[in-house]
PDB file of N, CA and C in Angstrom:
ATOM      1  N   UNK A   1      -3.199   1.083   0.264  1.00  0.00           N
ATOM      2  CA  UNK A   1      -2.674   0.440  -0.926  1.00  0.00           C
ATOM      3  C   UNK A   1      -1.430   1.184  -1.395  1.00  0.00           C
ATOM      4  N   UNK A   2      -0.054   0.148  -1.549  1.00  0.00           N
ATOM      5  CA  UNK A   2       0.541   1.186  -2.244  1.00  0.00           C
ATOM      6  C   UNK A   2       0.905   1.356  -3.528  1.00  0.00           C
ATOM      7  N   UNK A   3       0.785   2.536  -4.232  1.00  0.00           N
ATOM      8  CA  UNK A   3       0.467   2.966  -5.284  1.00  0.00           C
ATOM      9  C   UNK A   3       1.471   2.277  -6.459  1.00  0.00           C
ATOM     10  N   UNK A   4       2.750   2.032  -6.354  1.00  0.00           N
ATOM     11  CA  UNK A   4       3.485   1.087  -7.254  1.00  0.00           C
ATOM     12  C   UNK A   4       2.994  -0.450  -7.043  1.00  0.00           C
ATOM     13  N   UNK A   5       2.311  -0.800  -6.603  1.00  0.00           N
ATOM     14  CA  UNK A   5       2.290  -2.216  -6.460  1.00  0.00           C
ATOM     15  C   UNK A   5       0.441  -2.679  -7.188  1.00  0.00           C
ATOM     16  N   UNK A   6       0.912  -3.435  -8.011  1.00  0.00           N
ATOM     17  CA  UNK A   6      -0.252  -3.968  -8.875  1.00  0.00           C
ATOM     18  C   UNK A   6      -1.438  -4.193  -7.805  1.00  0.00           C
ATOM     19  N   UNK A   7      -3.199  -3.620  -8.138  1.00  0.00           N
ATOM     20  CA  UNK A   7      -3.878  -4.284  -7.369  1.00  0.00           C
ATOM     21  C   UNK A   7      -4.203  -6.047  -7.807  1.00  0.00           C
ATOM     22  N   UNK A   8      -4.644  -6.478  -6.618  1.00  0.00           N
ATOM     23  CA  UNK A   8      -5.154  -7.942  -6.730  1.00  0.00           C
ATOM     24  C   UNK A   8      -6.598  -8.120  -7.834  1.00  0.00           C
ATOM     25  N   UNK A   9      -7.174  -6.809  -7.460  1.00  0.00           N
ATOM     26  CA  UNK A   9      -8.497  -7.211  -7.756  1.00  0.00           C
ATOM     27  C   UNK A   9      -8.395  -6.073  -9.546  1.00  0.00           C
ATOM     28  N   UNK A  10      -7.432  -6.148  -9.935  1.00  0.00           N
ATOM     29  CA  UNK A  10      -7.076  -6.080 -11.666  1.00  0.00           C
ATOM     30  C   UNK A  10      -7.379  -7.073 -12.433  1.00  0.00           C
ATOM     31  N   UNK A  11      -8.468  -7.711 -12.998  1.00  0.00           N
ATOM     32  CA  UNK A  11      -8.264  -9.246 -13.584  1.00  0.00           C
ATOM     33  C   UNK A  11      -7.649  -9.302 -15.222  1.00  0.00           C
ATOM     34  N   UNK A  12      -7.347  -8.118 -15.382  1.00  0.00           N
ATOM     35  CA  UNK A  12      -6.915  -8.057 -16.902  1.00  0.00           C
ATOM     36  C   UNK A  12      -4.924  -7.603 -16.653  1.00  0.00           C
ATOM     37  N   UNK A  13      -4.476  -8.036 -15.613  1.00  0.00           N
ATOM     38  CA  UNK A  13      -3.433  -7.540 -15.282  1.00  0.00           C
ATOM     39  C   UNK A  13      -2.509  -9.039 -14.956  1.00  0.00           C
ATOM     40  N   UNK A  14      -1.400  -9.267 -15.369  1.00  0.00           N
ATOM     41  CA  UNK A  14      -0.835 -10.793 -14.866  1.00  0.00           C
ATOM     42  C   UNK A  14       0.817 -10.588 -14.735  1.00  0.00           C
ATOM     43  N   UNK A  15       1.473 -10.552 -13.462  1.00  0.00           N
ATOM     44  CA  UNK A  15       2.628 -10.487 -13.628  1.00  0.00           C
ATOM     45  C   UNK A  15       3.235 -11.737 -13.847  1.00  0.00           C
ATOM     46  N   UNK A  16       4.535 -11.548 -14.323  1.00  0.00           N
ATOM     47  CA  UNK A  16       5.006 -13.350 -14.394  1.00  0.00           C
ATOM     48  C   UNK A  16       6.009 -13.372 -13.297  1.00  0.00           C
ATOM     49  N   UNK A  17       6.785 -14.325 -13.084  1.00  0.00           N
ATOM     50  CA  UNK A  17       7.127 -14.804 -12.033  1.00  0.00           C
ATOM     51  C   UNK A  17       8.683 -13.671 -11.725  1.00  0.00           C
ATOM     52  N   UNK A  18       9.130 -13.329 -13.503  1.00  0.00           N
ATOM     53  CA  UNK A  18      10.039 -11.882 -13.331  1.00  0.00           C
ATOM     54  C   UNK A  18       9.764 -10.677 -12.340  1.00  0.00           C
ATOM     55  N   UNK A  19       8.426 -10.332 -12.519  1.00  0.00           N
ATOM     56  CA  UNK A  19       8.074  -9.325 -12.157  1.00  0.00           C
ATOM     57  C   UNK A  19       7.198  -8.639 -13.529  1.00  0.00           C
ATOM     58  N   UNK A  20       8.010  -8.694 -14.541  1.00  0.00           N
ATOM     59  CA  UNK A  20       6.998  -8.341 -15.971  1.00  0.00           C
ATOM     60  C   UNK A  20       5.447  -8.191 -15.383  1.00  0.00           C
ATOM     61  N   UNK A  21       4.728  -7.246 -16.016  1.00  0.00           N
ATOM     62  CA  UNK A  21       3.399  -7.146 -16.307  1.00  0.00           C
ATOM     63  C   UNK A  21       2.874  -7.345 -17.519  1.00  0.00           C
ATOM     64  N   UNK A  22       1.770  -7.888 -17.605  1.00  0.00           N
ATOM     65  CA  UNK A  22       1.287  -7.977 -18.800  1.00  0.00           C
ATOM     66  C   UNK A  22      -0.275  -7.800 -18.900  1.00  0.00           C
ATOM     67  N   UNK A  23      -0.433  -6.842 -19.568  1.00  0.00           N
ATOM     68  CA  UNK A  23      -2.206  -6.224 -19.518  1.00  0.00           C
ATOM     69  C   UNK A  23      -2.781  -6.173 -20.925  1.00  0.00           C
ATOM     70  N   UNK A  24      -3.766  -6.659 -20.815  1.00  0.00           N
ATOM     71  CA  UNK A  24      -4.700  -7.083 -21.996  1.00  0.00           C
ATOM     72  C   UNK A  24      -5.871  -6.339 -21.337  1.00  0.00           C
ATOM     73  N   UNK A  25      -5.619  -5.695 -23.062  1.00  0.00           N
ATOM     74  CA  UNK A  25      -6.975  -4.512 -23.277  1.00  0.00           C
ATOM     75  C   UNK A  25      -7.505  -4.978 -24.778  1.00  0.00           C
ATOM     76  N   UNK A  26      -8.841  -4.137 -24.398  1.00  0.00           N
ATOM     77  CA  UNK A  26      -9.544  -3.953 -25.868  1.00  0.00           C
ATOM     78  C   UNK A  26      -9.905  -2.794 -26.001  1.00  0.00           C
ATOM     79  N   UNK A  27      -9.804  -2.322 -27.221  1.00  0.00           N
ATOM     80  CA  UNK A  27      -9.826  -1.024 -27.955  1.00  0.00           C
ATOM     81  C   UNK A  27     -10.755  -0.617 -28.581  1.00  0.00           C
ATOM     82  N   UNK A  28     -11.096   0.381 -28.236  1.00  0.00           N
ATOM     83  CA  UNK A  28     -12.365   1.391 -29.603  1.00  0.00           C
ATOM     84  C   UNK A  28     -12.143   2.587 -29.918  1.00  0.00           C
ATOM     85  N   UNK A  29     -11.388   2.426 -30.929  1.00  0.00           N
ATOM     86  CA  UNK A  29     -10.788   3.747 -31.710  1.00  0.00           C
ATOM     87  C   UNK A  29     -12.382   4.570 -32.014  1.00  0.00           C
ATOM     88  N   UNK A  30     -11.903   5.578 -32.404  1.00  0.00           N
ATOM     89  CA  UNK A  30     -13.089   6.646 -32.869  1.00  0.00           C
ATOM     90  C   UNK A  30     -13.615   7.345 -31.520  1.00  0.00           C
ATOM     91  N   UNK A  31     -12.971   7.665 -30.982  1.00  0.00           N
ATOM     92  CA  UNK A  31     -14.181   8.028 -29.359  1.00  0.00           C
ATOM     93  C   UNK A  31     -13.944   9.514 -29.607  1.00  0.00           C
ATOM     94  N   UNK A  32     -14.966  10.011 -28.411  1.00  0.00           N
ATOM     95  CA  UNK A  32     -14.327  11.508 -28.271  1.00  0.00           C
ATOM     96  C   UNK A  32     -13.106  11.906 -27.596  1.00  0.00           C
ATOM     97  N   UNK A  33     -12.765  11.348 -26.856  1.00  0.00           N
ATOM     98  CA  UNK A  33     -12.166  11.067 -26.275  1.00  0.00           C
ATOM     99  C   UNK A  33     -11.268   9.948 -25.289  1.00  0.00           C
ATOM    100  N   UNK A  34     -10.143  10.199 -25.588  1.00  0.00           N
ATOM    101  CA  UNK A  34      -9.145   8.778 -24.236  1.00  0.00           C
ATOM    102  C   UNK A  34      -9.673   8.847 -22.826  1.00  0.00           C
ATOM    103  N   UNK A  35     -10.205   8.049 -22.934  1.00  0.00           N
ATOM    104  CA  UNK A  35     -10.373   7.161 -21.720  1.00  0.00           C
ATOM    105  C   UNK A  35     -10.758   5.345 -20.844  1.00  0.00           C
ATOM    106  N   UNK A  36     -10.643   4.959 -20.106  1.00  0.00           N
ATOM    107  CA  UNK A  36     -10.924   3.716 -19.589  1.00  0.00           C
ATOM    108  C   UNK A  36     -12.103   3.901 -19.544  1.00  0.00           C
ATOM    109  N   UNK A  37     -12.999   2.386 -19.846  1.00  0.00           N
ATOM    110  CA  UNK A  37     -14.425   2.417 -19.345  1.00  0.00           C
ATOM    111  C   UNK A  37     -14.670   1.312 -18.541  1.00  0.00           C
ATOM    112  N   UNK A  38     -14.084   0.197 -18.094  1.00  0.00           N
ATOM    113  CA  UNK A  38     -13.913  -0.477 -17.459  1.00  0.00           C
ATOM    114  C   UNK A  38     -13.300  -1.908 -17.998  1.00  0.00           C
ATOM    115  N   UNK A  39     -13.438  -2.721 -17.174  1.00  0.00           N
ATOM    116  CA  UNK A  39     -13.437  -4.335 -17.052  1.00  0.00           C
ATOM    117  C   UNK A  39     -14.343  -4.657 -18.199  1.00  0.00           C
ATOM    118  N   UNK A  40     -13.887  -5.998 -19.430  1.00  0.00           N
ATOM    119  CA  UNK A  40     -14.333  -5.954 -20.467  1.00  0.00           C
ATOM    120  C   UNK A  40     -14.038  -8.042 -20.602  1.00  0.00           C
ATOM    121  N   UNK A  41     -15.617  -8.803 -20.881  1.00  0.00           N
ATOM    122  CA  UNK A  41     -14.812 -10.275 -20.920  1.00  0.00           C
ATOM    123  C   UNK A  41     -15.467 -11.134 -19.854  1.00  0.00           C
ATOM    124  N   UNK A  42     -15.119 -12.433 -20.421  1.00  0.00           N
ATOM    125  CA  UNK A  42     -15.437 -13.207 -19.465  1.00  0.00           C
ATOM    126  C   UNK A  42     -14.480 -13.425 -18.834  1.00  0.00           C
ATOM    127  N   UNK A  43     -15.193 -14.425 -17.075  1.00  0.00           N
ATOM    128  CA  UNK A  43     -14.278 -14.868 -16.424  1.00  0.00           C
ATOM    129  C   UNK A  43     -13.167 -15.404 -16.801  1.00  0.00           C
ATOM    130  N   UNK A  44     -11.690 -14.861 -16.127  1.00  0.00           N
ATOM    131  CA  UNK A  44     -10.594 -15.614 -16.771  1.00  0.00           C
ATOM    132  C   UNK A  44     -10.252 -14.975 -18.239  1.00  0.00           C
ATOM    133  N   UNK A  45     -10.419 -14.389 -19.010  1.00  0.00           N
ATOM    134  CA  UNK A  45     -10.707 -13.651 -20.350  1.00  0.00           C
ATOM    135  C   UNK A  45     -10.933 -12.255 -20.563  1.00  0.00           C
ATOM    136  N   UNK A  46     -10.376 -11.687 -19.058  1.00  0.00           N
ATOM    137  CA  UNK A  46     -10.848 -10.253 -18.791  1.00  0.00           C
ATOM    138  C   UNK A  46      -9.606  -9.251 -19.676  1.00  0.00           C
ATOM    139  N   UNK A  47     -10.064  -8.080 -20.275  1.00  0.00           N
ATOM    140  CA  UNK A  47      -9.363  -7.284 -20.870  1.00  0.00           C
ATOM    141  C   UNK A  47      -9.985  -5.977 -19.927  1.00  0.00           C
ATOM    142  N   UNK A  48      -8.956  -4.679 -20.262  1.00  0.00           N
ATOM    143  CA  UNK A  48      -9.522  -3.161 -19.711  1.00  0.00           C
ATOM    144  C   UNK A  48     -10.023  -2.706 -20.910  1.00  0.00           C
ATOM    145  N   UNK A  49     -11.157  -1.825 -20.912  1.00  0.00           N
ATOM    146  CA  UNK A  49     -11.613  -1.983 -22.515  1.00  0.00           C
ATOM    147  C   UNK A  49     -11.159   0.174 -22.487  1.00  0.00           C
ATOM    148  N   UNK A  50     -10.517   0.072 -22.939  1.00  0.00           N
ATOM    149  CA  UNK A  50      -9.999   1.709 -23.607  1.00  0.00           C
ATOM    150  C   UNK A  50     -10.345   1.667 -25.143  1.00  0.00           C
ATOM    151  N   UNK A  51     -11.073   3.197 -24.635  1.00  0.00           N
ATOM    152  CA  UNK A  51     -12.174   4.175 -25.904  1.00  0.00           C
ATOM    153  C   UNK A  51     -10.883   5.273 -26.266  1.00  0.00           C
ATOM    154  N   UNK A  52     -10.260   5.091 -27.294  1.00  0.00           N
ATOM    155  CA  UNK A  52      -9.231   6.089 -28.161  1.00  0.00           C
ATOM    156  C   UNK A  52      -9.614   7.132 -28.809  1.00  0.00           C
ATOM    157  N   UNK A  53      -9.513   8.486 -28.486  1.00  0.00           N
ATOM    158  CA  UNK A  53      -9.707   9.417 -30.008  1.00  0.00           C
ATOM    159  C   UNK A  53      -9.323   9.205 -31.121  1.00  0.00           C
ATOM    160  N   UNK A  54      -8.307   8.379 -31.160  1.00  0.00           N
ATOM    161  CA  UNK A  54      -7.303   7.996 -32.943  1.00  0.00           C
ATOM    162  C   UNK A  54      -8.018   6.962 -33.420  1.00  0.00           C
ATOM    163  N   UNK A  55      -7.573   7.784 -34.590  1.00  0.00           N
ATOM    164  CA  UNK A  55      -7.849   6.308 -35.493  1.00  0.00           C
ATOM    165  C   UNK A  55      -7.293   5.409 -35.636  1.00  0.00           C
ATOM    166  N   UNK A  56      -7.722   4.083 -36.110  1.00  0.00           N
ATOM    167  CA  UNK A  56      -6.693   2.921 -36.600  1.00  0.00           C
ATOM    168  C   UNK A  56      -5.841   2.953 -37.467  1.00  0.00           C
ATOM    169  N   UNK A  57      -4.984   3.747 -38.291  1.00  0.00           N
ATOM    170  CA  UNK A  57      -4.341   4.258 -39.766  1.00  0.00           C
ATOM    171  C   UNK A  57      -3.275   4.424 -39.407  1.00  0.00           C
ATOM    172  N   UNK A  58      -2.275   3.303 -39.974  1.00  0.00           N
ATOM    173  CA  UNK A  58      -0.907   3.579 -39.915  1.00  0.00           C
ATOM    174  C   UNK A  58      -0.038   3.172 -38.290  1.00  0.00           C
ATOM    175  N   UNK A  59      -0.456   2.972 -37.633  1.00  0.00           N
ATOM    176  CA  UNK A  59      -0.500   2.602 -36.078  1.00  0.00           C
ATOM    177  C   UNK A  59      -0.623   3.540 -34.985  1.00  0.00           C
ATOM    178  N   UNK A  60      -1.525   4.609 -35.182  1.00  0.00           N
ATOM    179  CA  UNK A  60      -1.734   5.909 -34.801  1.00  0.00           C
ATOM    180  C   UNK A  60      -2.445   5.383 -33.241  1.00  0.00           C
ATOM    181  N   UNK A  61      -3.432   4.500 -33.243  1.00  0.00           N
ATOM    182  CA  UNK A  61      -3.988   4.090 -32.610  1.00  0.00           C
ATOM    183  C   UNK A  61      -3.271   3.314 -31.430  1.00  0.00           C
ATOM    184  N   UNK A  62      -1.990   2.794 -31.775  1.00  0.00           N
ATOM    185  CA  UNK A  62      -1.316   1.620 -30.774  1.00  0.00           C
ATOM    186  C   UNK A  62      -0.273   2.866 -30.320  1.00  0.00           C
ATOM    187  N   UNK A  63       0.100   3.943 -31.008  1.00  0.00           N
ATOM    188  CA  UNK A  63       0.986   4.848 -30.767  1.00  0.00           C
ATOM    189  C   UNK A  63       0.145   5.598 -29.492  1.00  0.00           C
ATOM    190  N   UNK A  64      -0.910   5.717 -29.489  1.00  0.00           N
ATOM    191  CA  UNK A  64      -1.629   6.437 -28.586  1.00  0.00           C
ATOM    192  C   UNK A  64      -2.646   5.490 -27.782  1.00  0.00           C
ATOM    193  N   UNK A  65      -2.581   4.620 -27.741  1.00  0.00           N
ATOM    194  CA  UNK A  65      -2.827   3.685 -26.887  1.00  0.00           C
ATOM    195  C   UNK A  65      -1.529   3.826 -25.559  1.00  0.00           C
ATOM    196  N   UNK A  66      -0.393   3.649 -25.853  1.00  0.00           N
ATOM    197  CA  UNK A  66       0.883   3.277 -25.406  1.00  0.00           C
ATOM    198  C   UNK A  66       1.083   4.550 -24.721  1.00  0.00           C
ATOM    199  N   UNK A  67       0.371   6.074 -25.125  1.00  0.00           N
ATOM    200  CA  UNK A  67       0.649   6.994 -24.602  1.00  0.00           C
ATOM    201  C   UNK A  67      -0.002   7.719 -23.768  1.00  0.00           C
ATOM    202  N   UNK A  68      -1.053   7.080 -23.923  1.00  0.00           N
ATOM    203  CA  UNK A  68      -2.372   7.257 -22.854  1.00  0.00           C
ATOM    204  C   UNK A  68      -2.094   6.698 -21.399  1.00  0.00           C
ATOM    205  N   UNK A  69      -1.464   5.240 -22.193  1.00  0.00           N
ATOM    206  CA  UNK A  69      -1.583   4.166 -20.486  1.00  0.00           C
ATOM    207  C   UNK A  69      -0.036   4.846 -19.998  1.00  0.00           C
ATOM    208  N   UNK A  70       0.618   5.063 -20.616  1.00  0.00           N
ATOM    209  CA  UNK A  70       2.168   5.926 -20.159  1.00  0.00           C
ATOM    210  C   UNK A  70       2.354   6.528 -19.094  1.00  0.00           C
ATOM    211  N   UNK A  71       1.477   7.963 -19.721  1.00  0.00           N
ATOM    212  CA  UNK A  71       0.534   9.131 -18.568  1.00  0.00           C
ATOM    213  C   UNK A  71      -0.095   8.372 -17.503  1.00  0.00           C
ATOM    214  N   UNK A  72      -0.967   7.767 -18.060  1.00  0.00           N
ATOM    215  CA  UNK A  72      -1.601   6.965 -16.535  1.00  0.00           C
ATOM    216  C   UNK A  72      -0.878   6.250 -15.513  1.00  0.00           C
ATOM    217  N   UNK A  73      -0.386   5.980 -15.848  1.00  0.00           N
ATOM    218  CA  UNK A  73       1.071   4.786 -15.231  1.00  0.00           C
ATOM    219  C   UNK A  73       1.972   5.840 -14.500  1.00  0.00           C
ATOM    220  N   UNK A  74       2.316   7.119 -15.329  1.00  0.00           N
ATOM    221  CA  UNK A  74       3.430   7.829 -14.753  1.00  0.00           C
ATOM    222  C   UNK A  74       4.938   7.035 -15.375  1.00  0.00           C
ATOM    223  N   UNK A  75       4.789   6.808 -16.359  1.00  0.00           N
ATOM    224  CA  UNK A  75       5.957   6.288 -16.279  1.00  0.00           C
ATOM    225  C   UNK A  75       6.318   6.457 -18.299  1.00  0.00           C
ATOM    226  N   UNK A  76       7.819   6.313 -18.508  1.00  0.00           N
ATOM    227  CA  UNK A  76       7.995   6.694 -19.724  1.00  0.00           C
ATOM    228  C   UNK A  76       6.723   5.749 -20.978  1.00  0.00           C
ATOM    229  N   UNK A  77       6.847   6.532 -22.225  1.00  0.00           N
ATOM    230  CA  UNK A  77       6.002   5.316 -23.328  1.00  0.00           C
ATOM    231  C   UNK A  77       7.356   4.453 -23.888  1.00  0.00           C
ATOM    232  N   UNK A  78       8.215   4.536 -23.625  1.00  0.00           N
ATOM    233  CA  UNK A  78       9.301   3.307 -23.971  1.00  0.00           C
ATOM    234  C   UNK A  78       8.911   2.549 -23.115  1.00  0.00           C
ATOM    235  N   UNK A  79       8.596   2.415 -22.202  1.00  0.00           N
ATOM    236  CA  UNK A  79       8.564   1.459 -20.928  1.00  0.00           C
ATOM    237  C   UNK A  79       7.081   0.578 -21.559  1.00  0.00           C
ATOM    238  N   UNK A  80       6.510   0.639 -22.176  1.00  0.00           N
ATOM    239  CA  UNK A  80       5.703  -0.400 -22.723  1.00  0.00           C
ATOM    240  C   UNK A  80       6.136  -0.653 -23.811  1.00  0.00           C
ATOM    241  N   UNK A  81       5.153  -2.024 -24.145  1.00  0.00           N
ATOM    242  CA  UNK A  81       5.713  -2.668 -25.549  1.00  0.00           C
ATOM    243  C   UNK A  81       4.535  -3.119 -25.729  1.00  0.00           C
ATOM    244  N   UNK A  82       3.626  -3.269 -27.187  1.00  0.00           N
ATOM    245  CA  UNK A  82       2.911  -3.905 -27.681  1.00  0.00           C
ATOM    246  C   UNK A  82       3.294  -5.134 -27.744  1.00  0.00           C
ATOM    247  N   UNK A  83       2.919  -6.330 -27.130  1.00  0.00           N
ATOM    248  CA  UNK A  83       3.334  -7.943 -27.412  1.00  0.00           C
ATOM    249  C   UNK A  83       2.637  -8.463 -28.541  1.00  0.00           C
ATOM    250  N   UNK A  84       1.060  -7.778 -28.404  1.00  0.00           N
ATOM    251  CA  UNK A  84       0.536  -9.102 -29.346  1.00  0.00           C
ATOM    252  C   UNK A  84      -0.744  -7.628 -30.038  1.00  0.00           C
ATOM    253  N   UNK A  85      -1.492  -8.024 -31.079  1.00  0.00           N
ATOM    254  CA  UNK A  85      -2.934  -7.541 -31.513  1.00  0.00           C
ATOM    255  C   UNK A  85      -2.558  -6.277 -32.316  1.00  0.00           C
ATOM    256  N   UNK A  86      -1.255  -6.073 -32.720  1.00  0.00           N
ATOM    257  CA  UNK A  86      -1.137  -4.470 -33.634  1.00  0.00           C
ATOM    258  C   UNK A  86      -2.075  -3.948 -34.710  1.00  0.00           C
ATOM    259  N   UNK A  87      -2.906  -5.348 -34.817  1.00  0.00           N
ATOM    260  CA  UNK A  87      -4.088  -4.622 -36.043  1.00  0.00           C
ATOM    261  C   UNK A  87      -5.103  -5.179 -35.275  1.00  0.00           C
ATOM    262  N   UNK A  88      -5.462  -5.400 -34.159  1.00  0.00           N
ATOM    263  CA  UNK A  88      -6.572  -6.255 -34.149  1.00  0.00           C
ATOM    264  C   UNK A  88      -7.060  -4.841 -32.273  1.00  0.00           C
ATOM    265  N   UNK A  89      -8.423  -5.172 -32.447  1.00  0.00           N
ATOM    266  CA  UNK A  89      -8.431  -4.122 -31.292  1.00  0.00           C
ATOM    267  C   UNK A  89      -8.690  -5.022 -29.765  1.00  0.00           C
ATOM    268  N   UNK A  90      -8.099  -5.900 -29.943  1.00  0.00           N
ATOM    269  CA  UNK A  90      -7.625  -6.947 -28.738  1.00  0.00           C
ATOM    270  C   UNK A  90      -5.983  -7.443 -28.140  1.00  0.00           C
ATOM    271  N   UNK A  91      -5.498  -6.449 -27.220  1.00  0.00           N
ATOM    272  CA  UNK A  91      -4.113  -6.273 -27.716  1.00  0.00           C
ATOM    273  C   UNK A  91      -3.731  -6.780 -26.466  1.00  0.00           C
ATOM    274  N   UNK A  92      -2.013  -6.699 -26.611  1.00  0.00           N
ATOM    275  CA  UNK A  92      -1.568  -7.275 -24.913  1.00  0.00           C
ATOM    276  C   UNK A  92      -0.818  -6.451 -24.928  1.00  0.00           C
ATOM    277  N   UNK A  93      -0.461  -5.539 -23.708  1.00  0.00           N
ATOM    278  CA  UNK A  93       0.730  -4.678 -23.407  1.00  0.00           C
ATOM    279  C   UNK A  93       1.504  -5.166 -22.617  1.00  0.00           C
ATOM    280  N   UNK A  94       3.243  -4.813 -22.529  1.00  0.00           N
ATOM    281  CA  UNK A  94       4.384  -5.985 -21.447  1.00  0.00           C
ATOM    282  C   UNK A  94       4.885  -4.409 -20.707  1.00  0.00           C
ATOM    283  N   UNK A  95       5.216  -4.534 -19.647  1.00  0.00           N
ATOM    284  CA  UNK A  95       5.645  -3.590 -18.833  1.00  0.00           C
ATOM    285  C   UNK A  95       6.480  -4.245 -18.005  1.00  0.00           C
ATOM    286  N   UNK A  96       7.896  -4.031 -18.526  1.00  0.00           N
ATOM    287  CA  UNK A  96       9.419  -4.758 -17.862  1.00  0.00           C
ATOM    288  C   UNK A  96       9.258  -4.531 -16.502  1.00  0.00           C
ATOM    289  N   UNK A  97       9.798  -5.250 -15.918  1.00  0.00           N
ATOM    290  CA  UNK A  97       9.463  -5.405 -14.139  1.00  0.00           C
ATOM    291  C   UNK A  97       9.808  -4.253 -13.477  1.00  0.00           C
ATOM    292  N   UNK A  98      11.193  -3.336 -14.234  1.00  0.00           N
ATOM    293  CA  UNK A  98      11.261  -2.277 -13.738  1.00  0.00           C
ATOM    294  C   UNK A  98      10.606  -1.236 -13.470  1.00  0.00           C
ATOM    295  N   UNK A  99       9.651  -1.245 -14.818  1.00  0.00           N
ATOM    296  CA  UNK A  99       8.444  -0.122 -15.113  1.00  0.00           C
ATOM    297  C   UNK A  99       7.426  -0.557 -14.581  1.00  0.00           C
ATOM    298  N   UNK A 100       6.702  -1.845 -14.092  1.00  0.00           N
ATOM    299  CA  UNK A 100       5.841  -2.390 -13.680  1.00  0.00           C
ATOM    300  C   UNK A 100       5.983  -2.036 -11.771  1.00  0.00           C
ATOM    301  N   UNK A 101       7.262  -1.851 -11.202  1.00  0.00           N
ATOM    302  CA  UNK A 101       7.846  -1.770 -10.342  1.00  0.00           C
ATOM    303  C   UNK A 101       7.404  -0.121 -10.121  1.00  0.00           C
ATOM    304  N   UNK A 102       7.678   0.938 -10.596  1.00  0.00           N
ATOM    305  CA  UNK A 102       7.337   2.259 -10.288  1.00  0.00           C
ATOM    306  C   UNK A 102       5.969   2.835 -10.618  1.00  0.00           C
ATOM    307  N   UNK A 103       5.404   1.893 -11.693  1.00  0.00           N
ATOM    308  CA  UNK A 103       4.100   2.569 -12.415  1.00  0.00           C
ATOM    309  C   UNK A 103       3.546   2.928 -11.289  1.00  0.00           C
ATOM    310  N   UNK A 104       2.267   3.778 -11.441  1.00  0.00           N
ATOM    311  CA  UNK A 104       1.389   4.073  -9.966  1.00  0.00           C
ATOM    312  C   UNK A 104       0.037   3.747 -10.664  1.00  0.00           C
ATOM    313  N   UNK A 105      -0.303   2.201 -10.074  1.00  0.00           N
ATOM    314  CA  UNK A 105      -1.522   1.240 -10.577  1.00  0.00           C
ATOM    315  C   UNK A 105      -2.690   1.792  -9.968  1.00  0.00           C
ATOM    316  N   UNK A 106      -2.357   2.842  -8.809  1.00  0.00           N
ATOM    317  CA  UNK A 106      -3.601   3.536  -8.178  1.00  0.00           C
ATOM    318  C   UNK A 106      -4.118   4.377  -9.323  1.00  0.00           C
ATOM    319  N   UNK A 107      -3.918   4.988  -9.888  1.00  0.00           N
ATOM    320  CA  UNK A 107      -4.055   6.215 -11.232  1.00  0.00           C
ATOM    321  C   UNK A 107      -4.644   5.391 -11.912  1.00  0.00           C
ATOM    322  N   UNK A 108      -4.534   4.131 -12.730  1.00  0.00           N
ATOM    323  CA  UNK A 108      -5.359   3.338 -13.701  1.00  0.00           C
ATOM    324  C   UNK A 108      -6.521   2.873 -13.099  1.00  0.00           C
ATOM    325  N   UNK A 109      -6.357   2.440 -11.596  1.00  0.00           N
ATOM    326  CA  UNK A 109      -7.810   1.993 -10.943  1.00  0.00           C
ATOM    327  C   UNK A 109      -8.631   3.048 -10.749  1.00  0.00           C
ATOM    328  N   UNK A 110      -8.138   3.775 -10.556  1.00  0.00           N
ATOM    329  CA  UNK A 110      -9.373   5.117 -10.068  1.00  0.00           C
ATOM    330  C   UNK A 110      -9.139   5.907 -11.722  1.00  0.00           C
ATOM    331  N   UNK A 111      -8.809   5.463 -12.834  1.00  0.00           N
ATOM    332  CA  UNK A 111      -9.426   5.911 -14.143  1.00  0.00           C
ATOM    333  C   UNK A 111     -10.402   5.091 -14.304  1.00  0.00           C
ATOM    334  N   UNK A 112     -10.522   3.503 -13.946  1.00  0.00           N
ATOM    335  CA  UNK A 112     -11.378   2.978 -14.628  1.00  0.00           C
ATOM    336  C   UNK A 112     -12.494   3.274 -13.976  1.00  0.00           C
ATOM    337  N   UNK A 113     -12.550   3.051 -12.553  1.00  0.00           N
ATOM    338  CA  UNK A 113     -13.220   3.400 -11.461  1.00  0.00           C
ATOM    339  C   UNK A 113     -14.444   4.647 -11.761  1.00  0.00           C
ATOM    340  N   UNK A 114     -13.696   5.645 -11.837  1.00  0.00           N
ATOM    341  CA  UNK A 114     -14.310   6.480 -13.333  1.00  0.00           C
ATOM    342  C   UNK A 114     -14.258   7.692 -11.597  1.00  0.00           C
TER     343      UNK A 114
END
């Protein structure tokens, strides 16, 4: 597999025809810790469900959401963008084709993977 190139078997992952990525997660602030716990949803309706140490206050939570998957990705936290859910813990992240293009999607599968 190579490591910049989105896996198939991601169902919470959708590139568009740009190249853009777009990943829908769900969130649970309060954890002990950042980490993925897996695949979250029904068929077709799938999110990655990430457990946050931050809290929800002030956007502490989407700030470190964005900086978690960053690290994981390998790639800058400018290079994501919150699209949609800034208060809601059902969110969509966009990753410009460029950044979607270098991320290393092996690192997020074998986080969730555990």
């Amino acid at each position: 597999m190579n490591p910049h190139l989105p896996p198939d078997g991601l169902p919470c992952l959708r590139l568009d025809k740009h190249g853009d990525a777009w990943l829908e997660v769900l969130v649970v602030p309060h954890a002990s810790r950042t980490h993925a716990t897996g695949i979250h949803g029904a068929p077709g309706r799938e999110a990655l469900r990430i457990r946050l140490k931050a809290v929800p206050v002030d956007g502490k939570a989407n700030q470190a959401l964005i900086k978690w998957l960053a690290g994981c990705l390998g790639i800058a936290p400018n290079a994501i963008t919150l699209s949609r859910g800034e208060t809601s813990r059902q969110k969509q992240l966009h990753l410009s084709a460029a950044a979607a293009a270098v991320a290393r999607w092996d690192k997020l599968v074998a986080e969730i993977t555990g």
